[in-house]
C-alpha atoms as a PDB file:
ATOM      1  CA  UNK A   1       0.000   0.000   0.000  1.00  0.00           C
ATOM      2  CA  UNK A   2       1.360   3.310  -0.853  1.00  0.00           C
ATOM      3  CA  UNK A   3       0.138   7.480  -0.956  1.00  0.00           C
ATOM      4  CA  UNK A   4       2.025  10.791  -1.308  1.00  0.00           C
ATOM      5  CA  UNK A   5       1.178  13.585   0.373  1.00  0.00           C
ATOM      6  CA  UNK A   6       2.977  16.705   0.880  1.00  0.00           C
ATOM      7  CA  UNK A   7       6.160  16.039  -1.117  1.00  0.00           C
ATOM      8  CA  UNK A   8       6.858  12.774   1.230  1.00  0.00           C
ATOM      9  CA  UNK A   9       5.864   8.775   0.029  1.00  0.00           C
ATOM     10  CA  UNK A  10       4.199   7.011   2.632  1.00  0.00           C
ATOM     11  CA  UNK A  11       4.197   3.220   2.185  1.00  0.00           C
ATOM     12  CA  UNK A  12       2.906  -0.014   4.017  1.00  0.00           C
ATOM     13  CA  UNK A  13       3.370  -3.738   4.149  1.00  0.00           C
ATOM     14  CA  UNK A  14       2.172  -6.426   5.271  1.00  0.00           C
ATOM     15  CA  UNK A  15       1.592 -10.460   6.033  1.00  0.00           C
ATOM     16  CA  UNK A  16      -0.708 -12.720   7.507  1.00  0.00           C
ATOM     17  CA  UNK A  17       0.243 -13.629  10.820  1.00  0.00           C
ATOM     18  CA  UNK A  18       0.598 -17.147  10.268  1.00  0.00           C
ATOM     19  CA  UNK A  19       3.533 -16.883   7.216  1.00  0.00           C
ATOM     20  CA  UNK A  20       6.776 -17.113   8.676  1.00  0.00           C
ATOM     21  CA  UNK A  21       9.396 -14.485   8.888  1.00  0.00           C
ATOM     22  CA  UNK A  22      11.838 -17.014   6.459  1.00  0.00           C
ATOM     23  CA  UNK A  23      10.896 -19.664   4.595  1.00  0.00           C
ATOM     24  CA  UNK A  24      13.708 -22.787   4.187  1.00  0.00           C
ATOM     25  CA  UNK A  25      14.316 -22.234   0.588  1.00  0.00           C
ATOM     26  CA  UNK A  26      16.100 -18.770   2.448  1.00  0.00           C
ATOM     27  CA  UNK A  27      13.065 -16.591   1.265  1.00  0.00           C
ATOM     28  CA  UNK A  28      11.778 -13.319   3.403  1.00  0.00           C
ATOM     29  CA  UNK A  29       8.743 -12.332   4.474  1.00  0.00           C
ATOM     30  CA  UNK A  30       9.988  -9.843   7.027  1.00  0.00           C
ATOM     31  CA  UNK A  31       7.740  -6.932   6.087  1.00  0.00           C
ATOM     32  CA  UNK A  32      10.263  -4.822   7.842  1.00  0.00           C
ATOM     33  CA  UNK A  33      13.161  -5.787   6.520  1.00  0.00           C
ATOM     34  CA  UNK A  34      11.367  -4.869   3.155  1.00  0.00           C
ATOM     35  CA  UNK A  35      10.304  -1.763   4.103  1.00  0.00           C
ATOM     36  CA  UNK A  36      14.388  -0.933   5.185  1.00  0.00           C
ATOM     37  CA  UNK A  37      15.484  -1.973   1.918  1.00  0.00           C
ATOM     38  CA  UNK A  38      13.183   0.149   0.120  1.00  0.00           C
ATOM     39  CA  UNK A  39      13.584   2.738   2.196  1.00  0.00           C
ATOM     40  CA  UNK A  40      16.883   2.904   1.912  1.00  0.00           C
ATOM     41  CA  UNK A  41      17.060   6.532   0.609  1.00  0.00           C
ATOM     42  CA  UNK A  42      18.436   9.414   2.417  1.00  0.00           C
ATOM     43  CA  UNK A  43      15.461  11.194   4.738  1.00  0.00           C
ATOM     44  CA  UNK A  44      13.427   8.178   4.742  1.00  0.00           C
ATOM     45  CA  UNK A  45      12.184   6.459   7.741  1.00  0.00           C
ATOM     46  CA  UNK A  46       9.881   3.748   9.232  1.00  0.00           C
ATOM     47  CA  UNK A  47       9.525   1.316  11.376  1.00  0.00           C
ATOM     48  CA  UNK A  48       7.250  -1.845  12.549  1.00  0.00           C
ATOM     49  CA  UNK A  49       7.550  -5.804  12.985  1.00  0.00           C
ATOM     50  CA  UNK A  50       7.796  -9.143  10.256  1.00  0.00           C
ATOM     51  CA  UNK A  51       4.280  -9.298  10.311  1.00  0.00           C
ATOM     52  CA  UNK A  52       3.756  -5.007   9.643  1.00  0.00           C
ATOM     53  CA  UNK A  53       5.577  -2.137   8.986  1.00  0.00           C
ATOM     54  CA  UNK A  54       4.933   1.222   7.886  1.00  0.00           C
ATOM     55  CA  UNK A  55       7.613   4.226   6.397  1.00  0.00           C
ATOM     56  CA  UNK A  56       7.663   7.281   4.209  1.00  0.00           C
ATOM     57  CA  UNK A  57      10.873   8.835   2.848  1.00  0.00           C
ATOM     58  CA  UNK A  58      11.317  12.090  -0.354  1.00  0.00           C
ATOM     59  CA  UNK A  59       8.719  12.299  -3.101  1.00  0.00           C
ATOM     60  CA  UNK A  60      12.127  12.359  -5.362  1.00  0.00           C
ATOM     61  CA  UNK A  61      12.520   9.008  -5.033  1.00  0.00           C
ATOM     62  CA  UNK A  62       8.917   7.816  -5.438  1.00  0.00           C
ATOM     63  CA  UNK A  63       9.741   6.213  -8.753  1.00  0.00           C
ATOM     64  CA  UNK A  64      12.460   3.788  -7.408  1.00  0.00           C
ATOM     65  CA  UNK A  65      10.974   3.303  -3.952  1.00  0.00           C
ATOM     66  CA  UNK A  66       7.640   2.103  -6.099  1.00  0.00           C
ATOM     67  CA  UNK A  67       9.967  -0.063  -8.468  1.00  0.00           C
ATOM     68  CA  UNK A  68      11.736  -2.127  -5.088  1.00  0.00           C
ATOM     69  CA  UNK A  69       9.033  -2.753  -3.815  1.00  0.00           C
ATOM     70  CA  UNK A  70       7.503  -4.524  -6.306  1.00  0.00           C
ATOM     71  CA  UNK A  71      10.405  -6.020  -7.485  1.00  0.00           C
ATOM     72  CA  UNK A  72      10.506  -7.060  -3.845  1.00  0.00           C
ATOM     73  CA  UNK A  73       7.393  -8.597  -3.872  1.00  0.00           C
ATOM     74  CA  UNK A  74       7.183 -10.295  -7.356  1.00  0.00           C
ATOM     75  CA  UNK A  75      10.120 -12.067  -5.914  1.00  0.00           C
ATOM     76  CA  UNK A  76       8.438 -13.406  -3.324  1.00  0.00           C
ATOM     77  CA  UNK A  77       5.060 -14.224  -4.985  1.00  0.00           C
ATOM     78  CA  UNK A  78       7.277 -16.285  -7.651  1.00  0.00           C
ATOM     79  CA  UNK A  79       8.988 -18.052  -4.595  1.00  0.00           C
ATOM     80  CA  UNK A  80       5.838 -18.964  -2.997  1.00  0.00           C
ATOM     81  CA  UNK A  81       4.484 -20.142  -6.087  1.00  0.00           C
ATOM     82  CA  UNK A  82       7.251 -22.632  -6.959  1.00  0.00           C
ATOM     83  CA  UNK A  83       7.111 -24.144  -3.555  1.00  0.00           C
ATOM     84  CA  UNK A  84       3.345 -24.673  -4.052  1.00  0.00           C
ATOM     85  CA  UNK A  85       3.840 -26.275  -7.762  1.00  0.00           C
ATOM     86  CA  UNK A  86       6.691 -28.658  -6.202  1.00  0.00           C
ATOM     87  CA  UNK A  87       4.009 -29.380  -3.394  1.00  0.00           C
END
Protein backbone atom coordinates (compact mmCIF):
# COMPACT_ATOMS: atom_id res chain seq x y z
CA UNK A 1 0.00 0.00 0.00
CA UNK A 2 1.36 3.31 -0.85
CA UNK A 3 0.14 7.48 -0.96
CA UNK A 4 2.02 10.79 -1.31
CA UNK A 5 1.18 13.59 0.37
CA UNK A 6 2.98 16.71 0.88
CA UNK A 7 6.16 16.04 -1.12
CA UNK A 8 6.86 12.77 1.23
CA UNK A 9 5.86 8.78 0.03
CA UNK A 10 4.20 7.01 2.63
CA UNK A 11 4.20 3.22 2.19
CA UNK A 12 2.91 -0.01 4.02
CA UNK A 13 3.37 -3.74 4.15
CA UNK A 14 2.17 -6.43 5.27
CA UNK A 15 1.59 -10.46 6.03
CA UNK A 16 -0.71 -12.72 7.51
CA UNK A 17 0.24 -13.63 10.82
CA UNK A 18 0.60 -17.15 10.27
CA UNK A 19 3.53 -16.88 7.22
CA UNK A 20 6.78 -17.11 8.68
CA UNK A 21 9.40 -14.48 8.89
CA UNK A 22 11.84 -17.01 6.46
CA UNK A 23 10.90 -19.66 4.59
CA UNK A 24 13.71 -22.79 4.19
CA UNK A 25 14.32 -22.23 0.59
CA UNK A 26 16.10 -18.77 2.45
CA UNK A 27 13.07 -16.59 1.26
CA UNK A 28 11.78 -13.32 3.40
CA UNK A 29 8.74 -12.33 4.47
CA UNK A 30 9.99 -9.84 7.03
CA UNK A 31 7.74 -6.93 6.09
CA UNK A 32 10.26 -4.82 7.84
CA UNK A 33 13.16 -5.79 6.52
CA UNK A 34 11.37 -4.87 3.15
CA UNK A 35 10.30 -1.76 4.10
CA UNK A 36 14.39 -0.93 5.18
CA UNK A 37 15.48 -1.97 1.92
CA UNK A 38 13.18 0.15 0.12
CA UNK A 39 13.58 2.74 2.20
CA UNK A 40 16.88 2.90 1.91
CA UNK A 41 17.06 6.53 0.61
CA UNK A 42 18.44 9.41 2.42
CA UNK A 43 15.46 11.19 4.74
CA UNK A 44 13.43 8.18 4.74
CA UNK A 45 12.18 6.46 7.74
CA UNK A 46 9.88 3.75 9.23
CA UNK A 47 9.52 1.32 11.38
CA UNK A 48 7.25 -1.84 12.55
CA UNK A 49 7.55 -5.80 12.98
CA UNK A 50 7.80 -9.14 10.26
CA UNK A 51 4.28 -9.30 10.31
CA UNK A 52 3.76 -5.01 9.64
CA UNK A 53 5.58 -2.14 8.99
CA UNK A 54 4.93 1.22 7.89
CA UNK A 55 7.61 4.23 6.40
CA UNK A 56 7.66 7.28 4.21
CA UNK A 57 10.87 8.83 2.85
CA UNK A 58 11.32 12.09 -0.35
CA UNK A 59 8.72 12.30 -3.10
CA UNK A 60 12.13 12.36 -5.36
CA UNK A 61 12.52 9.01 -5.03
CA UNK A 62 8.92 7.82 -5.44
CA UNK A 63 9.74 6.21 -8.75
CA UNK A 64 12.46 3.79 -7.41
CA UNK A 65 10.97 3.30 -3.95
CA UNK A 66 7.64 2.10 -6.10
CA UNK A 67 9.97 -0.06 -8.47
CA UNK A 68 11.74 -2.13 -5.09
CA UNK A 69 9.03 -2.75 -3.82
CA UNK A 70 7.50 -4.52 -6.31
CA UNK A 71 10.40 -6.02 -7.48
CA UNK A 72 10.51 -7.06 -3.84
CA UNK A 73 7.39 -8.60 -3.87
CA UNK A 74 7.18 -10.29 -7.36
CA UNK A 75 10.12 -12.07 -5.91
CA UNK A 76 8.44 -13.41 -3.32
CA UNK A 77 5.06 -14.22 -4.99
CA UNK A 78 7.28 -16.29 -7.65
CA UNK A 79 8.99 -18.05 -4.59
CA UNK A 80 5.84 -18.96 -3.00
CA UNK A 81 4.48 -20.14 -6.09
CA UNK A 82 7.25 -22.63 -6.96
CA UNK A 83 7.11 -24.14 -3.56
CA UNK A 84 3.35 -24.67 -4.05
CA UNK A 85 3.84 -26.28 -7.76
CA UNK A 86 6.69 -28.66 -6.20
CA UNK A 87 4.01 -29.38 -3.39
Amino acid sequence: LGGYKAGRTYLCFSRSHDVPAAASSGTKYDMLALLRGVLSIGGAKGGGSPEFAQGSGPAASVAAAQEAAREAAQKAIDSAMKRLIAG
